[in-house]
N, C-alpha and C. Protein backbone atom coordinates (compact mmCIF):
# COMPACT_ATOMS: atom_id res chain seq x y z
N UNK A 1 0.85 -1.17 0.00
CA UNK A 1 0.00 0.00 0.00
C UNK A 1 0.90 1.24 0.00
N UNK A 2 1.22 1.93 -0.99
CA UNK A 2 1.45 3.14 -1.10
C UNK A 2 0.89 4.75 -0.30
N UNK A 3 0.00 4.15 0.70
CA UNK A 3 -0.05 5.35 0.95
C UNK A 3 0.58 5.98 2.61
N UNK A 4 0.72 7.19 2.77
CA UNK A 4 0.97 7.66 4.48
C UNK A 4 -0.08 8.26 4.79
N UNK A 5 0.19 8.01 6.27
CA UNK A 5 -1.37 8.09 7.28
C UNK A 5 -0.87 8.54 8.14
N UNK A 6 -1.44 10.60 8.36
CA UNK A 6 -0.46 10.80 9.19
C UNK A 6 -1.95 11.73 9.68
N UNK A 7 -1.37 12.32 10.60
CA UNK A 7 -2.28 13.76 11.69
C UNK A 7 -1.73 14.41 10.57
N UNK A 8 -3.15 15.75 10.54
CA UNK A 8 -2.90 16.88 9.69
C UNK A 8 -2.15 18.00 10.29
N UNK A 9 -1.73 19.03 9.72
CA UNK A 9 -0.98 19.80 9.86
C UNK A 9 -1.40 21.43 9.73
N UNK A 10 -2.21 22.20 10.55
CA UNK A 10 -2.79 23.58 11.25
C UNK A 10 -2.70 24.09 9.31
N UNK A 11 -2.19 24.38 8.65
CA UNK A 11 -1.87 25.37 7.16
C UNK A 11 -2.57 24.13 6.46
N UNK A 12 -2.92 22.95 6.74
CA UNK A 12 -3.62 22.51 5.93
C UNK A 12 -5.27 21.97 5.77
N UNK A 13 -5.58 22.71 5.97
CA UNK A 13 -7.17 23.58 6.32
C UNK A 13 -7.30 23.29 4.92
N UNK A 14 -6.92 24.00 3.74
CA UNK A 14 -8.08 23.70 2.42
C UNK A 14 -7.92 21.95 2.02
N UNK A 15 -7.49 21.66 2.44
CA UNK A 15 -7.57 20.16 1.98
C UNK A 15 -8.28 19.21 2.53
N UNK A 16 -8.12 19.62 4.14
CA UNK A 16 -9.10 19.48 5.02
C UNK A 16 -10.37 19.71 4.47
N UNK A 17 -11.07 20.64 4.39
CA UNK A 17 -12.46 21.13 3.62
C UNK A 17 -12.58 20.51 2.33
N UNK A 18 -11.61 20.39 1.62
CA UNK A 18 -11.75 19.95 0.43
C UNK A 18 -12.38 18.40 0.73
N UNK A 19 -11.51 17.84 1.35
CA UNK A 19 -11.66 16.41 1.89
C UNK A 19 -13.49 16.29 2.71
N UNK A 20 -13.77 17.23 3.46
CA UNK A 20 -15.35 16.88 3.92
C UNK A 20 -16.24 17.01 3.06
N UNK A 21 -16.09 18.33 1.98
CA UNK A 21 -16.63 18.37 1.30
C UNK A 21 -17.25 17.61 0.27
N UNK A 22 -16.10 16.41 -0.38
CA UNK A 22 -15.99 15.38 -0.95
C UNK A 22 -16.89 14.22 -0.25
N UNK A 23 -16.68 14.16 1.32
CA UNK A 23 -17.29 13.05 1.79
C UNK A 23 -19.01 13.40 2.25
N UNK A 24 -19.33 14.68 2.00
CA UNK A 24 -20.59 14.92 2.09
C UNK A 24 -21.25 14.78 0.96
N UNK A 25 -20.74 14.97 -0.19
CA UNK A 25 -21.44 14.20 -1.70
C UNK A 25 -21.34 12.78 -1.71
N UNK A 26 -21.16 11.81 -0.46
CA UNK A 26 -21.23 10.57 -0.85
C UNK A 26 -22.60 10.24 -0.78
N UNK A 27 -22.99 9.07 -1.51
CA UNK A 27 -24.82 8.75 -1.19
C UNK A 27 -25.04 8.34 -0.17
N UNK A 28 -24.12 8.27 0.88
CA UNK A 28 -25.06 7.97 1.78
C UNK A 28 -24.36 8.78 3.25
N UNK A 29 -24.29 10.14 2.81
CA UNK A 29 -23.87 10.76 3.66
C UNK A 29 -24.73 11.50 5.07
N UNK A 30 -26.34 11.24 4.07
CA UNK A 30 -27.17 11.84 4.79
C UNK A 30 -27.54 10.96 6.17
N UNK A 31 -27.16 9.26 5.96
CA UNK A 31 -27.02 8.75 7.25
C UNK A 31 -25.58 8.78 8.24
N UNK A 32 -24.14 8.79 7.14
CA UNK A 32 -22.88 9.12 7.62
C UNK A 32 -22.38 10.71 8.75
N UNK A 33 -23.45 11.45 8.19
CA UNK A 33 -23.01 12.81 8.90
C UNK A 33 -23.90 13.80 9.34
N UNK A 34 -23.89 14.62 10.18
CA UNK A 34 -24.95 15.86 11.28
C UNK A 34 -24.51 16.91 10.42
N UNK A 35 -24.33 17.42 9.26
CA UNK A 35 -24.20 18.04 8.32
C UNK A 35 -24.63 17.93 6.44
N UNK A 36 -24.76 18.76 6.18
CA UNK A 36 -25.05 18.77 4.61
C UNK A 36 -23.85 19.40 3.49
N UNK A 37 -23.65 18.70 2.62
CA UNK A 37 -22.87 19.79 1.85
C UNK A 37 -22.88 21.16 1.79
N UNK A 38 -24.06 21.27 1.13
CA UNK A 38 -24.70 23.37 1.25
C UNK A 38 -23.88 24.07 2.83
N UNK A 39 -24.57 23.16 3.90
CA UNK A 39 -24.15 23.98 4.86
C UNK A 39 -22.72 24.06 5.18
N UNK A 40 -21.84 23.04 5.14
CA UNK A 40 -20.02 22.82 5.31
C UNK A 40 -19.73 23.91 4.01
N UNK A 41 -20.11 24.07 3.15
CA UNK A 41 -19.64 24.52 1.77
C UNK A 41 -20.04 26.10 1.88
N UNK A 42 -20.88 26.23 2.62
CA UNK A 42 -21.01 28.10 3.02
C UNK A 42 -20.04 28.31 4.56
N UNK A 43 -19.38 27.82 4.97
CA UNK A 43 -18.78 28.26 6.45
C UNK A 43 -17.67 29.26 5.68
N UNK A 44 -17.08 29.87 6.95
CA UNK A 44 -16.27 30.64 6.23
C UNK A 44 -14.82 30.03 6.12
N UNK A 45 -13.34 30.47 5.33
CA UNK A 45 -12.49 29.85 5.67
C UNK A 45 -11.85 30.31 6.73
N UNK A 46 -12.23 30.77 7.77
CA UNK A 46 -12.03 31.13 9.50
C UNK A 46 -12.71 29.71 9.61
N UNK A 47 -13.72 29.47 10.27
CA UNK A 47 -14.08 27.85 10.01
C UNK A 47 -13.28 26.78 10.26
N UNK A 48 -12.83 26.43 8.52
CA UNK A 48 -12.03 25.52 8.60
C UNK A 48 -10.62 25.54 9.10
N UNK A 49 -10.17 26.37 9.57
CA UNK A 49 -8.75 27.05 9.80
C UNK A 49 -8.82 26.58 11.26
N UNK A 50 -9.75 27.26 11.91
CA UNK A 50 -9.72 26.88 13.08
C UNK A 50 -9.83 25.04 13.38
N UNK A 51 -10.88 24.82 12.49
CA UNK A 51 -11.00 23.44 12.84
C UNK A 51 -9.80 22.71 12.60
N UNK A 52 -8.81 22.84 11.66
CA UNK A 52 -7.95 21.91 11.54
C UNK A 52 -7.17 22.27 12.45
N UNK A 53 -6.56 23.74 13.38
CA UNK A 53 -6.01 23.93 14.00
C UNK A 53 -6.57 23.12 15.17
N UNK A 54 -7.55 22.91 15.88
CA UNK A 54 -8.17 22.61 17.54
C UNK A 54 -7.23 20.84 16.93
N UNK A 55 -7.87 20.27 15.89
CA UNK A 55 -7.47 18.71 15.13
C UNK A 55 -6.37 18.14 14.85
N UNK A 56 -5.09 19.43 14.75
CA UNK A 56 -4.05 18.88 14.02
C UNK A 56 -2.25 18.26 15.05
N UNK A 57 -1.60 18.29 14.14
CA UNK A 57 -0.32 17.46 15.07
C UNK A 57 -0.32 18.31 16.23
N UNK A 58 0.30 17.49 17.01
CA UNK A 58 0.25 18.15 18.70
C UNK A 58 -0.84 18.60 19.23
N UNK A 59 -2.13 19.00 18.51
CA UNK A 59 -3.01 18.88 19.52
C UNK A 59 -4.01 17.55 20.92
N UNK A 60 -4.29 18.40 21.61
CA UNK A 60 -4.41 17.13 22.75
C UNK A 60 -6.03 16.85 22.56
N UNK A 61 -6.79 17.96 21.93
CA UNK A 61 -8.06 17.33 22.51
C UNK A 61 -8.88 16.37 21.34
N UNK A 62 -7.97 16.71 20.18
CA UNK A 62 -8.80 16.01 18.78
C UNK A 62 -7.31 15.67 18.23
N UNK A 63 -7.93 14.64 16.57
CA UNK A 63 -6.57 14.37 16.29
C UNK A 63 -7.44 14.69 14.75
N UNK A 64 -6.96 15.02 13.67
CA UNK A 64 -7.59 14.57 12.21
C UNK A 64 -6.38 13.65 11.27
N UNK A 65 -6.73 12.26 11.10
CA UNK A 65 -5.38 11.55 10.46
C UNK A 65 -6.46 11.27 9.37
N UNK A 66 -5.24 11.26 8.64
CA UNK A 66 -5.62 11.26 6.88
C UNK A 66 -4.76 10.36 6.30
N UNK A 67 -5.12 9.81 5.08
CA UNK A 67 -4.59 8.85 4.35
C UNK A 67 -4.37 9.70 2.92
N UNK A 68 -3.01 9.88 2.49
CA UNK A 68 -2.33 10.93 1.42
C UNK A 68 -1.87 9.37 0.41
N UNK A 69 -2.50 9.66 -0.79
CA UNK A 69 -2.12 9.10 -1.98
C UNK A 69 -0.67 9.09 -2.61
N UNK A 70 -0.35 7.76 -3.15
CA UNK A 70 1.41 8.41 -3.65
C UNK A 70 1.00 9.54 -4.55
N UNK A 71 0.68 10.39 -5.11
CA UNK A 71 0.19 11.69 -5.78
C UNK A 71 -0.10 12.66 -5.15
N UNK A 72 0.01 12.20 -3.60
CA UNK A 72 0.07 13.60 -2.53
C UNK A 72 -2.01 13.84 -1.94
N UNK A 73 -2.77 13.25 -2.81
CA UNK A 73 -4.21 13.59 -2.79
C UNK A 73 -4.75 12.44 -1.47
N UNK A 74 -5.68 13.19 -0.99
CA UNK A 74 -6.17 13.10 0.20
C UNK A 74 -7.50 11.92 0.02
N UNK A 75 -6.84 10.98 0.71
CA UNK A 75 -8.40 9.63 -0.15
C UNK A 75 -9.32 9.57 0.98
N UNK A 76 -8.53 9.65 2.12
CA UNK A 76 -9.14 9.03 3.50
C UNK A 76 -9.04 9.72 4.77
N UNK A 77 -9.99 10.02 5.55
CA UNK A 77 -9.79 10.79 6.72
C UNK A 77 -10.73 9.92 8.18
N UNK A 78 -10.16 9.83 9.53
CA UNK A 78 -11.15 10.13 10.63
C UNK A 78 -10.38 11.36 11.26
N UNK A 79 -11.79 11.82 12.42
CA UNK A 79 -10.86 12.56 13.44
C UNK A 79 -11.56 11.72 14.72
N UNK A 80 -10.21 11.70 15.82
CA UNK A 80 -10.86 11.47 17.08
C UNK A 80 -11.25 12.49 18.14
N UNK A 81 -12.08 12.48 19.00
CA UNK A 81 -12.09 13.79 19.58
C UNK A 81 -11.87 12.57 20.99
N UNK A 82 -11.16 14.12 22.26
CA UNK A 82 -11.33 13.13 23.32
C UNK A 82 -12.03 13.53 24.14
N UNK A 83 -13.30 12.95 24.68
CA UNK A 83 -14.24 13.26 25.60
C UNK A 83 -13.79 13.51 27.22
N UNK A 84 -13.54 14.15 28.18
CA UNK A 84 -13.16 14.05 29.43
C UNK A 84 -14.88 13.42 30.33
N UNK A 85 -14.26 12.92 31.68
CA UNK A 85 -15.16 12.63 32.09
C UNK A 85 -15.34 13.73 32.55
N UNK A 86 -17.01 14.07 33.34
CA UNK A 86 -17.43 14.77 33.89
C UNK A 86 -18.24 15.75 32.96
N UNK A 87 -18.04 15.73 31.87
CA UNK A 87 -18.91 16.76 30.72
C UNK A 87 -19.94 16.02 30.64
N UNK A 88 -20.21 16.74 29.34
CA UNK A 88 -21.71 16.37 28.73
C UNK A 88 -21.54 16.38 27.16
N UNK A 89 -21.62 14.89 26.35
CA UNK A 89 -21.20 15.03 25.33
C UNK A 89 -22.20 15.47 24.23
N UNK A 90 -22.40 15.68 22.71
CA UNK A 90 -22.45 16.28 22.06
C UNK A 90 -24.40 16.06 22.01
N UNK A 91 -24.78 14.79 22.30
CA UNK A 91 -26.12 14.73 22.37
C UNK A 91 -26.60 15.04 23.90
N UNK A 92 -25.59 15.25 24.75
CA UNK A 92 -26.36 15.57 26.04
C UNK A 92 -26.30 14.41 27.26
N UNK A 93 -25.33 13.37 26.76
CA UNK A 93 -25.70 12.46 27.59
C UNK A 93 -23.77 12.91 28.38
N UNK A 94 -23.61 12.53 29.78
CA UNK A 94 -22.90 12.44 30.51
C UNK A 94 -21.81 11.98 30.12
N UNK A 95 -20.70 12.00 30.61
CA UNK A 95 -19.07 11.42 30.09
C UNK A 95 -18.81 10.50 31.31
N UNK A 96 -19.10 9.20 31.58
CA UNK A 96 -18.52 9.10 32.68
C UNK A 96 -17.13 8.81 32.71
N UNK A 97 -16.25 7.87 31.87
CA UNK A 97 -14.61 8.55 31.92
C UNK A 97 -13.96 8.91 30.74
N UNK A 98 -12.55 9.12 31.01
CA UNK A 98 -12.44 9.49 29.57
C UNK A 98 -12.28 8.83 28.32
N UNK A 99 -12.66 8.96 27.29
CA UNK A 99 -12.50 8.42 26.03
C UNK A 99 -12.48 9.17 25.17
N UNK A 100 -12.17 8.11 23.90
CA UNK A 100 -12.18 8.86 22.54
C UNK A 100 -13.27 9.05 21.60
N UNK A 101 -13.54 9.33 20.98
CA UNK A 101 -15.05 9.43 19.85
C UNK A 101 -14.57 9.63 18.73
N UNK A 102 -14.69 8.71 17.88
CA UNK A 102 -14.19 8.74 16.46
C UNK A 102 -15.70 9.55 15.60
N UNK A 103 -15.38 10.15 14.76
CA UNK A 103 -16.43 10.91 14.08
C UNK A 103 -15.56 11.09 12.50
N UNK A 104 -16.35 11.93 11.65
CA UNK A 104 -16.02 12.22 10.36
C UNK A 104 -15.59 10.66 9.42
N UNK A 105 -15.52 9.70 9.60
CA UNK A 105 -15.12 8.92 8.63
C UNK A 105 -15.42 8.50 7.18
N UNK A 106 -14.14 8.28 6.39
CA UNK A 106 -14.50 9.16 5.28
C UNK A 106 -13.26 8.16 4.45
N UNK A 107 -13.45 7.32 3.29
CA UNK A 107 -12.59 6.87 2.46
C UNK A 107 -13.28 7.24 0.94
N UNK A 108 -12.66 7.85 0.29
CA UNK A 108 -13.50 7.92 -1.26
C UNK A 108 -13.54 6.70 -2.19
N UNK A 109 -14.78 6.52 -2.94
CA UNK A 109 -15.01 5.43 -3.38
C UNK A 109 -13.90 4.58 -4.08
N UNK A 110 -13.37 5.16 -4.83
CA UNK A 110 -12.37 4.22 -5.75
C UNK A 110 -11.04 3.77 -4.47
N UNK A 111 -10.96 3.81 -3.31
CA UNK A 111 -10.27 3.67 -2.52
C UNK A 111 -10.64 2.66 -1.47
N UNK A 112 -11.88 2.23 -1.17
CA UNK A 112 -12.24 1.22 -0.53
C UNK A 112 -12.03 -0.05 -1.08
N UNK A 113 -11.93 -0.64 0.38
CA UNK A 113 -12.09 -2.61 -0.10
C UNK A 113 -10.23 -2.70 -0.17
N UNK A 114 -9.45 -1.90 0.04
CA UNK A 114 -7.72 -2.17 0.20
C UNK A 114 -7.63 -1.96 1.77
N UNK A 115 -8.25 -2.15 2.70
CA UNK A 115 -7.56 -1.76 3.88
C UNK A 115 -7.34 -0.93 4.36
N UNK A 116 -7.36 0.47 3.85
CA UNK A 116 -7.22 2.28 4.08
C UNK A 116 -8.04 2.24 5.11
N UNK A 117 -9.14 1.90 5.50
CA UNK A 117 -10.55 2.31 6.34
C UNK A 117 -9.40 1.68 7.61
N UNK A 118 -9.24 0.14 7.66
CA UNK A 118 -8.70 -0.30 8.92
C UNK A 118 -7.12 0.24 9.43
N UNK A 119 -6.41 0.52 8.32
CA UNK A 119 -5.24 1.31 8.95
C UNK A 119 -5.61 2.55 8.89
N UNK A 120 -6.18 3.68 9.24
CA UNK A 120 -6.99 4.65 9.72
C UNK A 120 -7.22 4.64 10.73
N UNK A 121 -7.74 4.08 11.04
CA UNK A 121 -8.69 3.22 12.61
C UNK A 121 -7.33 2.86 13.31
N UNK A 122 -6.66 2.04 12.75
CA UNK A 122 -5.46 1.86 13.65
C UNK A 122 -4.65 2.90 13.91
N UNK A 123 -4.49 3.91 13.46
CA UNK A 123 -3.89 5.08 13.63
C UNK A 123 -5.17 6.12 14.13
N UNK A 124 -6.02 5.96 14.37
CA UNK A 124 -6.67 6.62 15.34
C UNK A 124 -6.90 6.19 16.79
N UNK A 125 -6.61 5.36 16.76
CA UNK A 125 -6.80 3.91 17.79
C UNK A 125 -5.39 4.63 18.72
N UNK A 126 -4.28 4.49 18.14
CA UNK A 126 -3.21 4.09 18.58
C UNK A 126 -2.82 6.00 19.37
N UNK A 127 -3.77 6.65 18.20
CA UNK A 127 -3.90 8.25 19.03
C UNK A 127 -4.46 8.03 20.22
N UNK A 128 -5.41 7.56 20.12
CA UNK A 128 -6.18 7.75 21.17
C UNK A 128 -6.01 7.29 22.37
N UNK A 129 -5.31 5.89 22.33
CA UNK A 129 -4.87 5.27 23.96
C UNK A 129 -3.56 6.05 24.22
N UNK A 130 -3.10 6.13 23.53
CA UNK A 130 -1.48 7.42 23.51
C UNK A 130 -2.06 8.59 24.92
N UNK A 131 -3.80 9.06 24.25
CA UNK A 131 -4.07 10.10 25.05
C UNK A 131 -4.56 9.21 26.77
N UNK A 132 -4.24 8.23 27.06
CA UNK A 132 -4.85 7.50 28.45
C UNK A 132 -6.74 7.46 28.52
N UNK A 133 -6.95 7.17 27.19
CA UNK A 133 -8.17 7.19 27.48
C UNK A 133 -8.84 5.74 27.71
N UNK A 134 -10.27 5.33 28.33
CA UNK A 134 -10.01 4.32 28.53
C UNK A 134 -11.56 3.30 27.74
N UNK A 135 -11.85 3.89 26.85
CA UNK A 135 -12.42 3.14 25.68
C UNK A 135 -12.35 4.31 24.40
N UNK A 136 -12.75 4.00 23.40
CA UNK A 136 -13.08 4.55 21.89
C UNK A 136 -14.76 4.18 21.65
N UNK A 137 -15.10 5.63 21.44
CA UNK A 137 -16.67 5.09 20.58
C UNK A 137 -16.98 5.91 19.43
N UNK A 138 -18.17 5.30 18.86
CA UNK A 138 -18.23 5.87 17.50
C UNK A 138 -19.76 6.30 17.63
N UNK A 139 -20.34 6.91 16.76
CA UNK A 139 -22.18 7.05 16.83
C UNK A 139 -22.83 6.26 15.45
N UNK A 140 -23.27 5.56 14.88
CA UNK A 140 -23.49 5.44 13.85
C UNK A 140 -24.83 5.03 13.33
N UNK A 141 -25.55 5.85 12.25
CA UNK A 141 -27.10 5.46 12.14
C UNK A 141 -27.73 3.98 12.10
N UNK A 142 -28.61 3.95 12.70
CA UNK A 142 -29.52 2.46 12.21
C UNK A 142 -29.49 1.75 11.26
N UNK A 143 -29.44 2.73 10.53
CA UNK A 143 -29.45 2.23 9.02
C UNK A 143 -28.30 2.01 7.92
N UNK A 144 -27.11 2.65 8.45
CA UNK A 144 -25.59 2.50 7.79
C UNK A 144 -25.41 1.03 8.26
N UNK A 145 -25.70 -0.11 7.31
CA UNK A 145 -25.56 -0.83 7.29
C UNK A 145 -23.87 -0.87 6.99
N UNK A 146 -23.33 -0.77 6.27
CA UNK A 146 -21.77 -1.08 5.58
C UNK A 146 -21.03 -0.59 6.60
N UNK A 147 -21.11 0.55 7.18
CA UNK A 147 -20.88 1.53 8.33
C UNK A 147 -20.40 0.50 9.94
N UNK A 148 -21.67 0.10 9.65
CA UNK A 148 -21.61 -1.11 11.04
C UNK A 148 -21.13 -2.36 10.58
N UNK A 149 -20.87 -2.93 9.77
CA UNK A 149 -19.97 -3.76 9.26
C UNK A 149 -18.74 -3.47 9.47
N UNK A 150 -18.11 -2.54 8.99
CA UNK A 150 -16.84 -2.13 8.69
C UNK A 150 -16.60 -1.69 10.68
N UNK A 151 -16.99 -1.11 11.48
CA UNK A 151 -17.08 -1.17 12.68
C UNK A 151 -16.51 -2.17 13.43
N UNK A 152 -17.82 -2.99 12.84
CA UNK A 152 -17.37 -4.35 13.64
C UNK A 152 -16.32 -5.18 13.32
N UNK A 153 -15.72 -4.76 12.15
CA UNK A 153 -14.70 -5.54 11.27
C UNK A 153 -13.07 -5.03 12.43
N UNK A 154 -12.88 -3.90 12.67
CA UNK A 154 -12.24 -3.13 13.56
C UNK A 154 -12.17 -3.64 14.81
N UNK A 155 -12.94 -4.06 15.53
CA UNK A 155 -13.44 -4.56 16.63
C UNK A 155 -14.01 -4.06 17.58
N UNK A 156 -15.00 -2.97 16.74
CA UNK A 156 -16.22 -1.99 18.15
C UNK A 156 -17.11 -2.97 17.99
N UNK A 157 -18.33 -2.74 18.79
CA UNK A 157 -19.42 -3.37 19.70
C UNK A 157 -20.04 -2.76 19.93
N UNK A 158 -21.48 -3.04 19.74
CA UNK A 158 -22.82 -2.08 20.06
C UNK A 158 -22.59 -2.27 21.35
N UNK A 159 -22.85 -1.25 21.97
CA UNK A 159 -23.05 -1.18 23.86
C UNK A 159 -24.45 -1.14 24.38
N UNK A 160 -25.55 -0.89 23.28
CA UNK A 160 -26.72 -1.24 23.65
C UNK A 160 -27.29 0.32 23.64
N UNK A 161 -26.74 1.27 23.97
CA UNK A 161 -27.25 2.50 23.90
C UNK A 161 -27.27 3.27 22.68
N UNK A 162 -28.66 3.91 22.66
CA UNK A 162 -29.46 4.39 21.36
C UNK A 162 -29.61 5.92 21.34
N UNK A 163 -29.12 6.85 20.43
CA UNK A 163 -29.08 8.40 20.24
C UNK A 163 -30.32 8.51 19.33
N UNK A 164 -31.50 9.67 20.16
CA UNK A 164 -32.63 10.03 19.21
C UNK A 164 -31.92 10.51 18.08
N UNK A 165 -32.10 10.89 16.79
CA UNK A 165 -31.79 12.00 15.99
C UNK A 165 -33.09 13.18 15.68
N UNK A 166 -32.18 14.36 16.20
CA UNK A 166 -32.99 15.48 16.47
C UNK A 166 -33.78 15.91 14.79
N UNK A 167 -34.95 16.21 14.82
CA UNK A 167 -35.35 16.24 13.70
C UNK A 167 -35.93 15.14 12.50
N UNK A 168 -35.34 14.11 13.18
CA UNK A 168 -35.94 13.22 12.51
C UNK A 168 -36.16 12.26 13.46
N UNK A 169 -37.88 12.20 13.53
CA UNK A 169 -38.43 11.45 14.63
C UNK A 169 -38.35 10.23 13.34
N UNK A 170 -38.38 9.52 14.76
CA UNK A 170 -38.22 7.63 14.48
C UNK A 170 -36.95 7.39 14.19
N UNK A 171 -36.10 8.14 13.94
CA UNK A 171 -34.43 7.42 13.98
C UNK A 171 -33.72 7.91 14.82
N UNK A 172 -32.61 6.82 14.56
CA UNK A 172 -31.86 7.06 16.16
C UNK A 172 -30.54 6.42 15.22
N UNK A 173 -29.28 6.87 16.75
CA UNK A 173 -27.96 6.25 16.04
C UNK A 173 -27.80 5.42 16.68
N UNK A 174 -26.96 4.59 16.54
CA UNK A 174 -26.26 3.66 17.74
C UNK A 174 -24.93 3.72 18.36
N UNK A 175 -24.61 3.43 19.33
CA UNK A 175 -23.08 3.40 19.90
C UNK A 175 -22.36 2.11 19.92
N UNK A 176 -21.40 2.31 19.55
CA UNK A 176 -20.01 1.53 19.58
C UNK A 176 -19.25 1.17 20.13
N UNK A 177 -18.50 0.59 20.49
CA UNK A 177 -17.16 1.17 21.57
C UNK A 177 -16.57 0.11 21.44
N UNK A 178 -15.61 0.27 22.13
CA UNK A 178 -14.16 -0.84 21.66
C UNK A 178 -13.45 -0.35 23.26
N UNK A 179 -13.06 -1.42 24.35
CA UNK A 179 -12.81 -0.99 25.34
C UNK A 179 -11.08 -1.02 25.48
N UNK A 180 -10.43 -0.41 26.13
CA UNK A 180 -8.90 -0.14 25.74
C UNK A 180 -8.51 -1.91 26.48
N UNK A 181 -7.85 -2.90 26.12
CA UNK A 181 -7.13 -3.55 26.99
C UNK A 181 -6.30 -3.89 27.90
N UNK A 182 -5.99 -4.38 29.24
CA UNK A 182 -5.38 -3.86 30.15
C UNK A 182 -3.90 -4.44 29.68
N UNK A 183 -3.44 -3.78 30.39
CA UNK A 183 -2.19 -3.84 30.28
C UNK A 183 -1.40 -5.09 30.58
């Protein structure tokens, strides 16, 4: 496999955007993501600047690792964020310790089915216990079938707990998690 899988780098913000942008025209993004093209595609580039800055190398509270083509082009992205205990995470429910939350995942079509998705994951993985956290979870719709495949292929696990989705009554996401192993 030709490619490197590294954390992004604060000046590289348009590629970043370029890269969500791309993964919000996928078909089935409308179950993959809490965003729309239109709306990511009007932010300003303050926005994305910042975002890759809070995401990029050396930061502690998020990570964004990407998978760079031998041609330098951007095929594959997650970011992890790390939840502390004692908050309140993004739907409202409690943190009880700390962990990671994988979000944004993102391989472009002609790039799946080689393994990119799972060495991703392993390099988000390997961020994330780096940070002492002491599981990884993901959110993922009911209905992303391939989504929860590829999950479970990794080695997360439904935990049994179910996220309404706001706005759209009758669906919900599910949770994941993958618990760190002891030492």
């Amino acid at each position: 496999m030709n490619y490197k899988v590294r954390s992004i780098r604060a000046d590289e913000w348009p590629q970043a955007r370029a890269l969500r942008l791309a993964s919000l025209q996928d078909p089935v993004a409308h179950l993959a993501f809490l965003e729309t093209y239109e709306q990511a595609a009007a932010r300003p580039d303050s926005f994305w600047q910042e975002r890759a800055a809070r995401s990029s190398e050396g930061a502690a509270d998020a990570q964004q690792i990407i998978a760079e083509g031998p041609d330098g082009e951007w095929v594959g992205t997650l970011t992890v964020l790390i939840e502390e205990a004692g908050t309140t995470d993004w739907a409202g429910f409690p943190v009880e310790r700390k962990q990671g939350h994988i979000v944004g995942v993102f391989v472009r079509p002609e790039c799946r089915g080689i393994g990119l998705t799972e060495v991703l994951f392993d390099a988000g993985l390997e961020w994330a216990w780096a940070q002492a956290v002491e599981r990884v979870r993901l959110i993922v719709h009911e209905e992303n079938g391939r989504a929860q495949r590829l999950y479970r292929k990794v080695g997360f696990v439904p935990t049994g707990v179910t996220v309404p989705l706001d706005g759209a009554p009758g669906e919900s996401e599910l949770e994941f998690a993958l618990e760190r192993e002891a030492d």
